[in-house]
PDB file of N, CA and C in Angstrom:
ATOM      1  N   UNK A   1       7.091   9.269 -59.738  1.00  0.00           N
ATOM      2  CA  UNK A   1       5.987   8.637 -59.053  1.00  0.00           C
ATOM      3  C   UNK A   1       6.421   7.335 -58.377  1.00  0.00           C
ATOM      4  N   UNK A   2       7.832   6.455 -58.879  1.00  0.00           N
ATOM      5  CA  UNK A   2       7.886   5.430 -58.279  1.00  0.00           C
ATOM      6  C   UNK A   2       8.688   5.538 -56.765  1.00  0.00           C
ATOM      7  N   UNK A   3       9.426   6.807 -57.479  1.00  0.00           N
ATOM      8  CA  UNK A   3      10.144   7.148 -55.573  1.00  0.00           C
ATOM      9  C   UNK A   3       9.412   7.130 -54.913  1.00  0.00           C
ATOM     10  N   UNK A   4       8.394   8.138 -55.381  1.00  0.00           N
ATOM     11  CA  UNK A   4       7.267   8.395 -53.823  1.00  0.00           C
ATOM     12  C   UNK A   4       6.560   7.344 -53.612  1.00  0.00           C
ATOM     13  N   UNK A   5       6.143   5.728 -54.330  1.00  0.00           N
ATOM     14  CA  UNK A   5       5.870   4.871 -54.063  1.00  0.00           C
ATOM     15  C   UNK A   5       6.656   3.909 -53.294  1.00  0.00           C
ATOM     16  N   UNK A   6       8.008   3.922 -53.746  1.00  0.00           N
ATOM     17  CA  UNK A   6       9.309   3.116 -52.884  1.00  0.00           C
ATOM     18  C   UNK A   6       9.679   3.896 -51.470  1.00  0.00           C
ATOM     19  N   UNK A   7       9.238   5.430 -51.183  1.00  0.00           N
ATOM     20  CA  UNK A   7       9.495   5.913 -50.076  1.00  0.00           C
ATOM     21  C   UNK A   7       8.341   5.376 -49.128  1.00  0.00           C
ATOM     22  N   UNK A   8       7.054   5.337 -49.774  1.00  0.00           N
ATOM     23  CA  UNK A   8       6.377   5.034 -48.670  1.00  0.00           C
ATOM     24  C   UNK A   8       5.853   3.637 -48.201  1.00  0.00           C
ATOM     25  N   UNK A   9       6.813   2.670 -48.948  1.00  0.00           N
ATOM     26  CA  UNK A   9       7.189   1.566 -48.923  1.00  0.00           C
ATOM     27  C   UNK A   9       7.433   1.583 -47.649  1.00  0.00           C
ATOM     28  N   UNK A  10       8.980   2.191 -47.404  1.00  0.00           N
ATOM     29  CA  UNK A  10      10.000   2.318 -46.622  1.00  0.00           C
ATOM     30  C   UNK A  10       9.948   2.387 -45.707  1.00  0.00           C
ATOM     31  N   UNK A  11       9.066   3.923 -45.708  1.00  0.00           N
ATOM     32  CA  UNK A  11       8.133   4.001 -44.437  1.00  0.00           C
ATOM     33  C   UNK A  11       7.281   3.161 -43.559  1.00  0.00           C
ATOM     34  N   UNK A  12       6.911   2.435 -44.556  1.00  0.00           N
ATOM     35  CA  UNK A  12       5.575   1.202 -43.844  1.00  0.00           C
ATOM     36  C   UNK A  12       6.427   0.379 -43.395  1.00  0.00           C
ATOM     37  N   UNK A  13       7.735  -0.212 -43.518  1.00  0.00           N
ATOM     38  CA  UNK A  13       7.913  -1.169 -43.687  1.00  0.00           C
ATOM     39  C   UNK A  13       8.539  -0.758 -41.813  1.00  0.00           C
ATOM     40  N   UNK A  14       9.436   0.529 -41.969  1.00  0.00           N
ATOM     41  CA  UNK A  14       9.822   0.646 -40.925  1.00  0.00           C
ATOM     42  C   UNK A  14       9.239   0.734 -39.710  1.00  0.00           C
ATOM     43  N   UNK A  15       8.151   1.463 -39.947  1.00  0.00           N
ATOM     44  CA  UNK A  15       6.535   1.801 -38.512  1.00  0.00           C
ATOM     45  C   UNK A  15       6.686  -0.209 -38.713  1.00  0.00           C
ATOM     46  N   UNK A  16       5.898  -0.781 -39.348  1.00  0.00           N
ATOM     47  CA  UNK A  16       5.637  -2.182 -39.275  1.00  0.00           C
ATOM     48  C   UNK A  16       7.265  -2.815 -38.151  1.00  0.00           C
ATOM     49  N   UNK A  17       7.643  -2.516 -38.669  1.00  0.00           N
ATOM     50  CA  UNK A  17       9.086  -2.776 -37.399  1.00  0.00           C
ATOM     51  C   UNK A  17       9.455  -2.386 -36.733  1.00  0.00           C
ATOM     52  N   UNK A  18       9.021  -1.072 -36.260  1.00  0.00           N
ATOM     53  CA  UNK A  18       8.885  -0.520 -35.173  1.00  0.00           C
ATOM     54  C   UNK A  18       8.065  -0.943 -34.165  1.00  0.00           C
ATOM     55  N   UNK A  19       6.840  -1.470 -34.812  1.00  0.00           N
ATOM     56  CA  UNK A  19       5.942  -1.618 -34.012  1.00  0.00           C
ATOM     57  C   UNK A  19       5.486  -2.955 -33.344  1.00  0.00           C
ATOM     58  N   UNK A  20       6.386  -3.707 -34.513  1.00  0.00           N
ATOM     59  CA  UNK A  20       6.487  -5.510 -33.924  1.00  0.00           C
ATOM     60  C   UNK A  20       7.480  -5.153 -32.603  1.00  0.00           C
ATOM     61  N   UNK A  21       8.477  -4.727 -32.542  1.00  0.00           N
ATOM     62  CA  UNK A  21       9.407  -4.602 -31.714  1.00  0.00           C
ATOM     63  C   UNK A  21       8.885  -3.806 -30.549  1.00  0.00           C
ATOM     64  N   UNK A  22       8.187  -2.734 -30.685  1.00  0.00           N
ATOM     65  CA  UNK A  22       7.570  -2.303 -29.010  1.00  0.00           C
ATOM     66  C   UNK A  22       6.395  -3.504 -28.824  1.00  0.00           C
ATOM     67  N   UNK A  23       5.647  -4.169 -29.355  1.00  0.00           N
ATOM     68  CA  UNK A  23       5.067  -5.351 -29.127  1.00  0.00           C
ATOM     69  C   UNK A  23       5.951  -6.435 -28.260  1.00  0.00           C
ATOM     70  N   UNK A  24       7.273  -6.517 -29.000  1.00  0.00           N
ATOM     71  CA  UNK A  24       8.057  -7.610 -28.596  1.00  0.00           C
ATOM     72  C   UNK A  24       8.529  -7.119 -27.120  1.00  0.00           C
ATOM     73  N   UNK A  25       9.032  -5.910 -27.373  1.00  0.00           N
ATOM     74  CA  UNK A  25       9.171  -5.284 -25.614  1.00  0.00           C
ATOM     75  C   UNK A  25       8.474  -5.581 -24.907  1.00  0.00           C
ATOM     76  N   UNK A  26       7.047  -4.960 -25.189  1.00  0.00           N
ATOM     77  CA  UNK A  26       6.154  -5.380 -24.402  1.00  0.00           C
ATOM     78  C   UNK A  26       5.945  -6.861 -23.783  1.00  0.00           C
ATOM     79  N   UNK A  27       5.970  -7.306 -24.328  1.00  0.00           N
ATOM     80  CA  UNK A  27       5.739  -9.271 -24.512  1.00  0.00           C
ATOM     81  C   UNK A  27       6.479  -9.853 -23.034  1.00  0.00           C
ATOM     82  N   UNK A  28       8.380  -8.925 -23.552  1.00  0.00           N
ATOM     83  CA  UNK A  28       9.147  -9.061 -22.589  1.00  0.00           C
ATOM     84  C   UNK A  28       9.042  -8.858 -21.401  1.00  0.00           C
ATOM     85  N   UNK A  29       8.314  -7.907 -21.191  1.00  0.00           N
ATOM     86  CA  UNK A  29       8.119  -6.879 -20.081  1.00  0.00           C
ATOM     87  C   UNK A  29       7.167  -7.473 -19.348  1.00  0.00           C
ATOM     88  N   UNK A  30       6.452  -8.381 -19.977  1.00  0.00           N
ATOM     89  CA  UNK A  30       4.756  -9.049 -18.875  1.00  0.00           C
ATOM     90  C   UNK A  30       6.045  -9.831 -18.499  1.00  0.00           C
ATOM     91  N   UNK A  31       7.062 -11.022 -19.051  1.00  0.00           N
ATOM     92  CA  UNK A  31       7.642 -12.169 -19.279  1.00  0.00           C
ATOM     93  C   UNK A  31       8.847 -11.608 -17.796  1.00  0.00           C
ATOM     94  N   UNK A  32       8.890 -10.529 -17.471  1.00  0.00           N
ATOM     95  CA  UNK A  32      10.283 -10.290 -16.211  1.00  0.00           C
ATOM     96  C   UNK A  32       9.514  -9.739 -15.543  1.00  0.00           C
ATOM     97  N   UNK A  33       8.019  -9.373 -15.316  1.00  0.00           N
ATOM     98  CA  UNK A  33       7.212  -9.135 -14.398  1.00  0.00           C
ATOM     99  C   UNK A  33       6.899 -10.407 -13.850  1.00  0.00           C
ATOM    100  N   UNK A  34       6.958 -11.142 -14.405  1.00  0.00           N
ATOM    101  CA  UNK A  34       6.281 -12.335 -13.896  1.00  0.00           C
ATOM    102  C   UNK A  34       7.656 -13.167 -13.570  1.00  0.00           C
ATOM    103  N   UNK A  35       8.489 -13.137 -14.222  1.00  0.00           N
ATOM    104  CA  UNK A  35       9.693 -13.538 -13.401  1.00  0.00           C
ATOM    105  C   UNK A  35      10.324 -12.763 -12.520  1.00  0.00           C
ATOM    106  N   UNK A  36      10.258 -12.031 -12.037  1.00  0.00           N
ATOM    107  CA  UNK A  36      10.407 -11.210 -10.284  1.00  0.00           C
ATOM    108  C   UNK A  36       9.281 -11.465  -9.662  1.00  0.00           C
ATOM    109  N   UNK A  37       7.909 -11.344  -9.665  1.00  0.00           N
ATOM    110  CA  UNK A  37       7.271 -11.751  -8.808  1.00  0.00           C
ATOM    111  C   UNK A  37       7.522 -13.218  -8.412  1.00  0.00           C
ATOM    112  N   UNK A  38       7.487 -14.313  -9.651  1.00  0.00           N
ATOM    113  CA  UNK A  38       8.182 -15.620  -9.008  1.00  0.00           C
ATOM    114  C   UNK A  38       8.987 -15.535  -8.067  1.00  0.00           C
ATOM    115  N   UNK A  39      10.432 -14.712  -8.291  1.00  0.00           N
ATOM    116  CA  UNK A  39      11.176 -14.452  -7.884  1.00  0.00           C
ATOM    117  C   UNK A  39      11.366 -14.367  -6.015  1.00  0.00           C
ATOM    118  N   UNK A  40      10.479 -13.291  -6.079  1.00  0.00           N
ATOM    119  CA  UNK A  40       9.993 -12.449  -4.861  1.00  0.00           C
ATOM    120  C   UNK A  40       9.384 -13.826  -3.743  1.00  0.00           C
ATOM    121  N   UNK A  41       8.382 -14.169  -4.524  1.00  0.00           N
ATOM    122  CA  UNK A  41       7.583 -15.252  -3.877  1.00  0.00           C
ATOM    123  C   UNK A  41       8.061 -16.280  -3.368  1.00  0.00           C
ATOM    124  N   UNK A  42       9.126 -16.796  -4.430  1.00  0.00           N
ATOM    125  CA  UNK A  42       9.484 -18.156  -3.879  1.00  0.00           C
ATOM    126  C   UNK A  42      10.837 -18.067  -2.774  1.00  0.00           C
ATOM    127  N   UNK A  43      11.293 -16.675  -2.553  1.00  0.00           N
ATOM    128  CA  UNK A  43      12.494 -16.165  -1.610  1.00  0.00           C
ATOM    129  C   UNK A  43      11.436 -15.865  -0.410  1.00  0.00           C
ATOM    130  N   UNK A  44      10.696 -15.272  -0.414  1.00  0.00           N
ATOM    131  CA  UNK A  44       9.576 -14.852   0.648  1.00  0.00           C
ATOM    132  C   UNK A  44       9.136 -15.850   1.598  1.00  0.00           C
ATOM    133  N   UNK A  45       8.884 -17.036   0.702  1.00  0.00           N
ATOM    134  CA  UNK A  45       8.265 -17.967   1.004  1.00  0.00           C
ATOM    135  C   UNK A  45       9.334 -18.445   2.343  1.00  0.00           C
ATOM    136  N   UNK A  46      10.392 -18.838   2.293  1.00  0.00           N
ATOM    137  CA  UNK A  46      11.582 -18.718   3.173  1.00  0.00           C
ATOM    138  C   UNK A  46      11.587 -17.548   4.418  1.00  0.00           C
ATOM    139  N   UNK A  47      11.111 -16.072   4.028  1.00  0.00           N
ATOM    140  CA  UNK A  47      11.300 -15.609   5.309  1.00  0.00           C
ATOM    141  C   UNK A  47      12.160 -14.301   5.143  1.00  0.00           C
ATOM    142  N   UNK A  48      12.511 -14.734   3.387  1.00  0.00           N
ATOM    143  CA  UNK A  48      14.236 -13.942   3.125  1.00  0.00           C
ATOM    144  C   UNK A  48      13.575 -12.226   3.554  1.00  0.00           C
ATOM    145  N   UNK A  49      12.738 -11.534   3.227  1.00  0.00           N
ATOM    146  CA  UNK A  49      12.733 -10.178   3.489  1.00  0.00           C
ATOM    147  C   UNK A  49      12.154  -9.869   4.933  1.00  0.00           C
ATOM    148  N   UNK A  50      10.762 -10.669   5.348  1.00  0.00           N
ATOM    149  CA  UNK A  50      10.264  -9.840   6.700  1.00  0.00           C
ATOM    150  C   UNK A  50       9.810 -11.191   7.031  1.00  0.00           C
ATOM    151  N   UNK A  51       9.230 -11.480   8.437  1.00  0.00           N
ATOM    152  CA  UNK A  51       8.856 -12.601   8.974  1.00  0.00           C
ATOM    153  C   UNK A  51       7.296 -12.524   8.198  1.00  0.00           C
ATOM    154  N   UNK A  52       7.031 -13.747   8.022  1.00  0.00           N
ATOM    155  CA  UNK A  52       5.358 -14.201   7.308  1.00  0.00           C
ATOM    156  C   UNK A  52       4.770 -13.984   8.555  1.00  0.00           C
ATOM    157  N   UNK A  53       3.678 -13.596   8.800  1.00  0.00           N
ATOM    158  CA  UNK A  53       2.543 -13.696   9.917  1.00  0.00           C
ATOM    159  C   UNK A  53       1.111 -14.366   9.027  1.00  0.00           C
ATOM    160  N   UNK A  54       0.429 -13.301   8.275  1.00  0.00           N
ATOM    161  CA  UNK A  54      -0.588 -14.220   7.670  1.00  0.00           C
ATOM    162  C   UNK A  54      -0.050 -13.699   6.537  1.00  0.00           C
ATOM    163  N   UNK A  55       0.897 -13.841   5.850  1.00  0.00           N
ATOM    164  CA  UNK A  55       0.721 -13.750   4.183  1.00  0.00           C
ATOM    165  C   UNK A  55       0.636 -13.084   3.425  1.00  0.00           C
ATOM    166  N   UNK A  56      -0.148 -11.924   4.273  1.00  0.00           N
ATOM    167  CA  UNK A  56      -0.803 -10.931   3.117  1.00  0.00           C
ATOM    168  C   UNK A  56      -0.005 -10.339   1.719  1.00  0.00           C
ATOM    169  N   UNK A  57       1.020  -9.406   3.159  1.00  0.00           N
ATOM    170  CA  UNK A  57       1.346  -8.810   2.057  1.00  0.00           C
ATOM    171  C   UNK A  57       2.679  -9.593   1.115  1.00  0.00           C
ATOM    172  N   UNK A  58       2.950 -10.813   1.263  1.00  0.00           N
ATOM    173  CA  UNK A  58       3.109 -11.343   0.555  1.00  0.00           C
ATOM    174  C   UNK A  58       2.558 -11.973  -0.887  1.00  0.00           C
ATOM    175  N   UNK A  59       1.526 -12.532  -0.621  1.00  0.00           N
ATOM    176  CA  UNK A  59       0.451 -12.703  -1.224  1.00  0.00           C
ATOM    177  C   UNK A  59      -0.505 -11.898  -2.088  1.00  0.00           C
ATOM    178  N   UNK A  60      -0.135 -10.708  -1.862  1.00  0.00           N
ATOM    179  CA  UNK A  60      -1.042  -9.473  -2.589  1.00  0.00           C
ATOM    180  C   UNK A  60       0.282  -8.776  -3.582  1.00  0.00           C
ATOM    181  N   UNK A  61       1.480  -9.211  -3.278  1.00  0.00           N
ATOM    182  CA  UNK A  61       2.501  -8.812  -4.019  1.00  0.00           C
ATOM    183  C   UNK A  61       2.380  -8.606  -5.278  1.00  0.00           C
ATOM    184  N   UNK A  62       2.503  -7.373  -6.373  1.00  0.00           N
ATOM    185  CA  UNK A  62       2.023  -7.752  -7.797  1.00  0.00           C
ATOM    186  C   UNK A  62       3.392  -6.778  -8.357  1.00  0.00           C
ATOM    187  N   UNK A  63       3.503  -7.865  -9.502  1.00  0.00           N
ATOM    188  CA  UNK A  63       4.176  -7.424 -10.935  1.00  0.00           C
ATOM    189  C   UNK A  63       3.681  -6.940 -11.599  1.00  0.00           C
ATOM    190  N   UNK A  64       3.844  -6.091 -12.956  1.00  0.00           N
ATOM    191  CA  UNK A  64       2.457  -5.912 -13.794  1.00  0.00           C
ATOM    192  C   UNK A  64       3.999  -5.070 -14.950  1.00  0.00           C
ATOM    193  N   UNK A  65       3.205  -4.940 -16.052  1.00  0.00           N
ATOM    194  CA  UNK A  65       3.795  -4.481 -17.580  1.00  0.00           C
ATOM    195  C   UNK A  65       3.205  -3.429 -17.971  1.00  0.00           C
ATOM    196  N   UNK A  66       4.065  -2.099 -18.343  1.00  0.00           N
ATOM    197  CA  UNK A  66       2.984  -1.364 -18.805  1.00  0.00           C
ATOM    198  C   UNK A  66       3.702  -0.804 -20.466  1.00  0.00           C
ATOM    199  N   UNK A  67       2.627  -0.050 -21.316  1.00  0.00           N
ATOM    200  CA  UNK A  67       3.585   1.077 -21.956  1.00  0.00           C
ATOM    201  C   UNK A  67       2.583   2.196 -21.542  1.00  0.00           C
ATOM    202  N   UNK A  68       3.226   3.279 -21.841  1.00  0.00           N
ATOM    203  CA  UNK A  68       2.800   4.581 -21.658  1.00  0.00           C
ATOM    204  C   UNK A  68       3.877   4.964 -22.649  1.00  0.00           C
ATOM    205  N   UNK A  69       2.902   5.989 -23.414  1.00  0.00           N
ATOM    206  CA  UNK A  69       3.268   6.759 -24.780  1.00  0.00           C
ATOM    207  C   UNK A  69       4.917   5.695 -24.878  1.00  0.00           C
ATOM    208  N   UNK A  70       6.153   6.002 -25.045  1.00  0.00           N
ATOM    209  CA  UNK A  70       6.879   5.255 -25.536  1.00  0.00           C
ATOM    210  C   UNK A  70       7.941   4.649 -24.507  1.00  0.00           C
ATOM    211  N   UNK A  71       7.246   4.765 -23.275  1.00  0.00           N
ATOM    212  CA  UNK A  71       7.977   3.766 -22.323  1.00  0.00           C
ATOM    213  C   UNK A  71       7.363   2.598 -22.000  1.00  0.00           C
ATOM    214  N   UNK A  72       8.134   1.655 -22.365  1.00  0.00           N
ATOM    215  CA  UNK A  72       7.815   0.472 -21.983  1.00  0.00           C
ATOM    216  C   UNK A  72       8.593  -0.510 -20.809  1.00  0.00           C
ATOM    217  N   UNK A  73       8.222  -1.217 -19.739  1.00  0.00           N
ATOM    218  CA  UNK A  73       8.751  -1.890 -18.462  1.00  0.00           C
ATOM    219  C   UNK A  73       7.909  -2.329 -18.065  1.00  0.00           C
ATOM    220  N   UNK A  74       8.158  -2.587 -16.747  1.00  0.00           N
ATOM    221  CA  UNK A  74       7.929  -3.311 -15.566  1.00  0.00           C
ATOM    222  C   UNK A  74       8.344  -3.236 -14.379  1.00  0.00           C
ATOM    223  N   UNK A  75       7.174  -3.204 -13.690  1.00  0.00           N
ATOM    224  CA  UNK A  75       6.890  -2.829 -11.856  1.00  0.00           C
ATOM    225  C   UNK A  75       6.718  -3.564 -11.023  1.00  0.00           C
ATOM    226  N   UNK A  76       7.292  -3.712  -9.579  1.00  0.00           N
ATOM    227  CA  UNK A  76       6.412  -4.468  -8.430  1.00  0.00           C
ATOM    228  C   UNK A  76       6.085  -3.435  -7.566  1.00  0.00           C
ATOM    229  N   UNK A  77       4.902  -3.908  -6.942  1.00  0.00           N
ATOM    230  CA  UNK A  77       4.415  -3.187  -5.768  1.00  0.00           C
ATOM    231  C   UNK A  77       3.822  -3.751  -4.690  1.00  0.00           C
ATOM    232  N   UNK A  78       2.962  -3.109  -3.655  1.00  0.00           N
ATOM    233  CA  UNK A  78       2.600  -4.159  -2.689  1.00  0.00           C
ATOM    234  C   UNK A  78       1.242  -3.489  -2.812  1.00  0.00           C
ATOM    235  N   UNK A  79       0.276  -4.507  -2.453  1.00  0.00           N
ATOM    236  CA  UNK A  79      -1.219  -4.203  -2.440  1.00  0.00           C
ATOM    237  C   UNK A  79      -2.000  -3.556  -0.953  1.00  0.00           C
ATOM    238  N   UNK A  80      -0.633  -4.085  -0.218  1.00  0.00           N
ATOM    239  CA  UNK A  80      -1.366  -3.533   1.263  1.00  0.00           C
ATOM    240  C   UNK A  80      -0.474  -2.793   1.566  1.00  0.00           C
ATOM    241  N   UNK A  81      -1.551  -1.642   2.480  1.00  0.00           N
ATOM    242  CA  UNK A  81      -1.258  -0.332   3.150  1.00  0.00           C
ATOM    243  C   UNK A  81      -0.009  -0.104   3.256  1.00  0.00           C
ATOM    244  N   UNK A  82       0.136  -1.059   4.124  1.00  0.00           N
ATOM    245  CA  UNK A  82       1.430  -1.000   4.910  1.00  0.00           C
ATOM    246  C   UNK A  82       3.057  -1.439   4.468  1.00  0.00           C
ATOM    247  N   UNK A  83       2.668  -1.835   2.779  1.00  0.00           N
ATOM    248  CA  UNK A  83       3.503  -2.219   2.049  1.00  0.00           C
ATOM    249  C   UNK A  83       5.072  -0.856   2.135  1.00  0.00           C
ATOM    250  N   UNK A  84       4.209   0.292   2.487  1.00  0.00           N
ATOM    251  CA  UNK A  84       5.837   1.377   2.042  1.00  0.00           C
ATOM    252  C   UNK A  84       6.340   1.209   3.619  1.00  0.00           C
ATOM    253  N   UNK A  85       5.583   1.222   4.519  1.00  0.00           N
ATOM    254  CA  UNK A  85       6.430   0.626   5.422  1.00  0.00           C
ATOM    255  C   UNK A  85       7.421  -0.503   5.564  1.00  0.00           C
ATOM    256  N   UNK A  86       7.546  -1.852   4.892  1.00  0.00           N
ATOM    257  CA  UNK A  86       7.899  -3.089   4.937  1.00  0.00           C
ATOM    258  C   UNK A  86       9.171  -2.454   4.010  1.00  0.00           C
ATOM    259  N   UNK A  87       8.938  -1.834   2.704  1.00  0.00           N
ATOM    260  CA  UNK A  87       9.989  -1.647   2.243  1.00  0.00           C
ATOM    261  C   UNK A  87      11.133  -0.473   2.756  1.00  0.00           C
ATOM    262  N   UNK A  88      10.463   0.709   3.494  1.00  0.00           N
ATOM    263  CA  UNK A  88      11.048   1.663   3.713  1.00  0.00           C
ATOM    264  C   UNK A  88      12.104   2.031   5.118  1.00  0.00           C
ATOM    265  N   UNK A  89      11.050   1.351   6.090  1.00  0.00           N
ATOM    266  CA  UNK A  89      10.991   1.130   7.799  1.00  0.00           C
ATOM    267  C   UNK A  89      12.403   1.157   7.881  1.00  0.00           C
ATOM    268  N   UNK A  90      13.235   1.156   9.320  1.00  0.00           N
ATOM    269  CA  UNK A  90      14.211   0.857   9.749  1.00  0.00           C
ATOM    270  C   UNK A  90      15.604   0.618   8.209  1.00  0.00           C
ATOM    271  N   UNK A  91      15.872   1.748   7.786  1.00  0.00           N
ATOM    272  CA  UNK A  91      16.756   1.206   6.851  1.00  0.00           C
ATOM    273  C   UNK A  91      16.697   0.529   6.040  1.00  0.00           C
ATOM    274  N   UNK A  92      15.310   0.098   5.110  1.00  0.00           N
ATOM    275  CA  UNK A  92      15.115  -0.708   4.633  1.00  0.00           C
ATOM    276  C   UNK A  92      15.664  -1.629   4.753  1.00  0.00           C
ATOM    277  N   UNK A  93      15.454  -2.525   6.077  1.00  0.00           N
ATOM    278  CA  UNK A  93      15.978  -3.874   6.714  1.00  0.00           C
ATOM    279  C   UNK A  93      15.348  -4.928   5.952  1.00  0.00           C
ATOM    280  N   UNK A  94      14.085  -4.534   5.556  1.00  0.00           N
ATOM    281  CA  UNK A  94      13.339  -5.505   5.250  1.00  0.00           C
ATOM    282  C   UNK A  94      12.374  -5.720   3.553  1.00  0.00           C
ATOM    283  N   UNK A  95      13.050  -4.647   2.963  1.00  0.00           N
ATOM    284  CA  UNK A  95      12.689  -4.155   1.349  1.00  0.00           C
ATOM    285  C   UNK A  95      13.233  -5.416   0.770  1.00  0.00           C
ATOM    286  N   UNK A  96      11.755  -5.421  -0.332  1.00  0.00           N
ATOM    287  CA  UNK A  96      11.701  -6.914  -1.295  1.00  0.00           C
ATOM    288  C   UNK A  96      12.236  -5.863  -2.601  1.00  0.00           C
ATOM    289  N   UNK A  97      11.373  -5.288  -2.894  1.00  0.00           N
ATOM    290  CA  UNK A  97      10.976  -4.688  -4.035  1.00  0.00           C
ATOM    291  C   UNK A  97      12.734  -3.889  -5.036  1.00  0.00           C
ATOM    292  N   UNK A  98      13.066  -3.158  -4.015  1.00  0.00           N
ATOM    293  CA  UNK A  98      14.200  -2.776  -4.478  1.00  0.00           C
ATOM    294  C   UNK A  98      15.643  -4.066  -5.227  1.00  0.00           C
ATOM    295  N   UNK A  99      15.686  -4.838  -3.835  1.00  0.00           N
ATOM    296  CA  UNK A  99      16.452  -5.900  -4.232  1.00  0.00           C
ATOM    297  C   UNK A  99      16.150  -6.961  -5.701  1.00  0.00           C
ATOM    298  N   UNK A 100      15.051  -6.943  -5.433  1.00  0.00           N
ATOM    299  CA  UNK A 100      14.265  -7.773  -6.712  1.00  0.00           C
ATOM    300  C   UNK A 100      14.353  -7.124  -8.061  1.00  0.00           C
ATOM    301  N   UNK A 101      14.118  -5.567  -8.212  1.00  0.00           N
ATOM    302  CA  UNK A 101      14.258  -4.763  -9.245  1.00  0.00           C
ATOM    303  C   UNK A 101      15.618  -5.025  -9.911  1.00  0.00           C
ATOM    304  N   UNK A 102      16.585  -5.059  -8.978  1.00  0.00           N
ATOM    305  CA  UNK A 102      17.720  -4.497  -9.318  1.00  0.00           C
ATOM    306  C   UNK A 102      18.612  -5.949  -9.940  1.00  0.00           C
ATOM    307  N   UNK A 103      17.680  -6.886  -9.146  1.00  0.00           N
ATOM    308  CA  UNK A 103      18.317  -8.066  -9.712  1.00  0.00           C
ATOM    309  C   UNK A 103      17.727  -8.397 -11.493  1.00  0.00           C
ATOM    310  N   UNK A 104      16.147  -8.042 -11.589  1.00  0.00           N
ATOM    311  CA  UNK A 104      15.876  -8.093 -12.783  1.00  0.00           C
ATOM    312  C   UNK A 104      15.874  -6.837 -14.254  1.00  0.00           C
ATOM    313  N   UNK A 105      15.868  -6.095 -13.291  1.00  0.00           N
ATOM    314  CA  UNK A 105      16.028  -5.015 -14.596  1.00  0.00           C
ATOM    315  C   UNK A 105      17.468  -4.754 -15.848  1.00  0.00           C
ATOM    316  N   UNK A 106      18.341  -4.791 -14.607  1.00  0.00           N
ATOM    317  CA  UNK A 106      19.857  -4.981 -15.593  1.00  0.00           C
ATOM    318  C   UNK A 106      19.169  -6.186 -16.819  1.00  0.00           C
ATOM    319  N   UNK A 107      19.132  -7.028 -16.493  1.00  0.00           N
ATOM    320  CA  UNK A 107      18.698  -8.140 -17.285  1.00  0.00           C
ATOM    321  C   UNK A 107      17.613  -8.035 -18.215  1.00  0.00           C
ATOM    322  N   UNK A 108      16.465  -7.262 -18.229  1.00  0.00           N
ATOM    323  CA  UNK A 108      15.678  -6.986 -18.984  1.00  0.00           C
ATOM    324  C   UNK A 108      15.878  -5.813 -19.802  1.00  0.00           C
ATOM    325  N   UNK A 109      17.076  -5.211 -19.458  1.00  0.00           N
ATOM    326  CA  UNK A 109      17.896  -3.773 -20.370  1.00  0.00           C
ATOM    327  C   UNK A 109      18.712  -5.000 -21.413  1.00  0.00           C
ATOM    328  N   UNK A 110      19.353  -5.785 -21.155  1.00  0.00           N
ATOM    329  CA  UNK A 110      19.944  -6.662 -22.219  1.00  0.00           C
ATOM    330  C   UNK A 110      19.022  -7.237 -22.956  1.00  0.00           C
ATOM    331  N   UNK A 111      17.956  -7.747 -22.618  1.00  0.00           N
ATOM    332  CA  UNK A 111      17.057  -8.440 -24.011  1.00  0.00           C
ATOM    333  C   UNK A 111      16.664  -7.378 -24.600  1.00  0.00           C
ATOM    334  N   UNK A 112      16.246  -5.702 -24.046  1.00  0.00           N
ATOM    335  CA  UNK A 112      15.741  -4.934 -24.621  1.00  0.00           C
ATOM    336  C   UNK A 112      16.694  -4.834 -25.751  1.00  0.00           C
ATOM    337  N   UNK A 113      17.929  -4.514 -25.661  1.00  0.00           N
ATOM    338  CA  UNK A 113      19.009  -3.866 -26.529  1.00  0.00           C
ATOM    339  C   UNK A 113      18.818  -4.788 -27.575  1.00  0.00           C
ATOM    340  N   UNK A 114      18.701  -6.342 -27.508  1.00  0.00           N
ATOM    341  CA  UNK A 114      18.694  -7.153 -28.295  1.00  0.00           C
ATOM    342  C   UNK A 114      17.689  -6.901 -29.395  1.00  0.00           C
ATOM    343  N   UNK A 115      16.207  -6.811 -28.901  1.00  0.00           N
ATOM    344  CA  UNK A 115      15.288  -6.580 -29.520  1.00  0.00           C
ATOM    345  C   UNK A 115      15.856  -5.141 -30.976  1.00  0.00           C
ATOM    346  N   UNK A 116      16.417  -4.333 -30.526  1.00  0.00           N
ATOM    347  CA  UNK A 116      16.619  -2.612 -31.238  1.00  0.00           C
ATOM    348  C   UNK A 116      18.061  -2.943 -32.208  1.00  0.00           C
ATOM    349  N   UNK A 117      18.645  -4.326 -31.429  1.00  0.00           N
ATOM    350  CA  UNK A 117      19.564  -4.661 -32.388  1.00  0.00           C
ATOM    351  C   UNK A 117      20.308  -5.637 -33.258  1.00  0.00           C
ATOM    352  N   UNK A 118      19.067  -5.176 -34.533  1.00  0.00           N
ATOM    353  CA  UNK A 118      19.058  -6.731 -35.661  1.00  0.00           C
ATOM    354  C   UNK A 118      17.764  -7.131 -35.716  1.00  0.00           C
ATOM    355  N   UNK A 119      18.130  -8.458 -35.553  1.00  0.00           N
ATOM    356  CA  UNK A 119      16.748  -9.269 -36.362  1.00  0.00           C
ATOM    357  C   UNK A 119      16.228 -10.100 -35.208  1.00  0.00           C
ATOM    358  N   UNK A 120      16.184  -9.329 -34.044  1.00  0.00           N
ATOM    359  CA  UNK A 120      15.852 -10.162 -32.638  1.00  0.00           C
ATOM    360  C   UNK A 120      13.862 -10.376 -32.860  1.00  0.00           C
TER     361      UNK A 120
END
């Protein structure tokens, strides 16, 4: 009777740490959404991807965190229409979104690993 009490110890203890840790992902994941949109914004602000006219789709630019069943990350997108154009158009001459990803995701795969390994 005490095994099956110390097993489901074990059990709890592990779900309980499992589950702080997709929390902690998560946490991460609002925390590099919101650092690429900074990101995005304050390079934009300059001119670096497409010329500003009024802002918009600068300005409507969004990060956001999600999980779904056991994936957990982070997205940018554009709020206006014409956003897959800006990124897609002419060779993507003028794509935010890709460049920005690529600069933050490597980087948010290393804190992840951290989190899965040890006492992060």
């Amino acid at each position: 009777m005490a095994e099956l009490a110390d097993s489901k110890r074990v059990v709890n203890n592990i779900t309980k740490l499992y589950e702080l840790r997709k929390v902690k992902l998560y946490a991460l994941a609002v925390d590099f959404a919101g650092r690429a949109l900074n990101q995005f914004k304050y390079e934009q602000d300059g001119d670096k991807y497409w010329d500003n006219q009024l802002n918009n789709a600068k300005n409507t630019m969004f990060a956001k965190a999600f999980i779904d069943d056991n994936d957990i990350g982070f997205f940018m997108s554009h709020h206006m229409i014409y956003g897959i154009y800006l990124e897609l158009a002419n060779d993507r001459q003028n794509e935010a979104i890709r460049p920005t990803m690529m600069h933050w995701a490597p980087l948010f795969i290393v804190e992840a690993k951290k989190l899965f390994q040890g006492d992060a």
